[in-house]
Protein backbone atom coordinates (compact mmCIF):
# COMPACT_ATOMS: atom_id res chain seq x y z
CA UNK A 1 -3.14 45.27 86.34
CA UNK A 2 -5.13 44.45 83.79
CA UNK A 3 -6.34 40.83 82.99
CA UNK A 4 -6.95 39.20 79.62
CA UNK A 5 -9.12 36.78 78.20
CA UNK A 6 -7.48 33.98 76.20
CA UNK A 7 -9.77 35.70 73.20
CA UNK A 8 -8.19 39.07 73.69
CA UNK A 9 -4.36 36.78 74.17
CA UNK A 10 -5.13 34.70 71.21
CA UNK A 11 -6.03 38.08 69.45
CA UNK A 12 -2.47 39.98 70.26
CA UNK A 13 -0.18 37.30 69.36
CA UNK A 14 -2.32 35.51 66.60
CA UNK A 15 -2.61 32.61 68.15
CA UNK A 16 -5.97 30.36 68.57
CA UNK A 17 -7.50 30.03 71.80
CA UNK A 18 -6.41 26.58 72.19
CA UNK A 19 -3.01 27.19 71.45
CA UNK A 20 -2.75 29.91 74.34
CA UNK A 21 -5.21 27.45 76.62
CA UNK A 22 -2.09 24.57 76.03
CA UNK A 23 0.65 27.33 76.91
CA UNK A 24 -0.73 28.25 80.41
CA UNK A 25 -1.52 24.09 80.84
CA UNK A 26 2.42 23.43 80.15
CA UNK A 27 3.45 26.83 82.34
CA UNK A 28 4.68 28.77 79.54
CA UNK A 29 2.70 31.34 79.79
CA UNK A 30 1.28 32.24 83.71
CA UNK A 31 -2.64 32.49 83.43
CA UNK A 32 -5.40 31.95 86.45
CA UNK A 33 -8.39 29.74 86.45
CA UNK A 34 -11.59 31.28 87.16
CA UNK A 35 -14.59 29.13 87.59
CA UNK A 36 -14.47 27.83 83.92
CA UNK A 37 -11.99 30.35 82.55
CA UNK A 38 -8.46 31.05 81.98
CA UNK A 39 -7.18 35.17 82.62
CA UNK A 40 -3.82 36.15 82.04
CA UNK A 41 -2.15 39.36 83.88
CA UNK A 42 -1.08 41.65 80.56
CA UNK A 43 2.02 42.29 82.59
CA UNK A 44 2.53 38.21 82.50
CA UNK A 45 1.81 38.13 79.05
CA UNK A 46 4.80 40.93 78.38
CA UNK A 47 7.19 38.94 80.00
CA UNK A 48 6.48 35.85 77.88
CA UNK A 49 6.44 37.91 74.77
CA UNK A 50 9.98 39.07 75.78
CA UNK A 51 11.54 35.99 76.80
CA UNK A 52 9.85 34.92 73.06
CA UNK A 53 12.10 37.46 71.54
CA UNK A 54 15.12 36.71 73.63
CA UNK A 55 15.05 32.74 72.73
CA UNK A 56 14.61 33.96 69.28
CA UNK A 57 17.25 36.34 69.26
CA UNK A 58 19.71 33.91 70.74
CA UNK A 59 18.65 30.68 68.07
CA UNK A 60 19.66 33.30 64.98
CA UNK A 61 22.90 33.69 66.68
């Protein structure tokens, strides 16, 4: 289990930081709080890429 910064996030789904800061604020994307910091699991950040794709998917339907 590998954990992410919300630099290296932001960086895979070209997104800015504050954009992936507001998703794990709203619980859109699961992230944990250290000292200062947000982390997120890369397997958490799979799961909201796929859901992503699936609500996608289903509004082009």
């Amino acid at each position: 289990m590998a954990m992410l910064t919300v630099a290296e996030v932001a960086e895979k789904l070209g997104y800015s930081t504050s954009q992936i800061r507001n998703l794990i604020r709203e619980g859109k994307l699961k992230g944990y709080k250290f000292a200062s910091s947000y982390r997120v699991n890369d397997e958490d950040l799979q799961e909201f890429i796929n859901k992503s794709i699936i609500k996608k998917e289903n509004e082009n339907e």
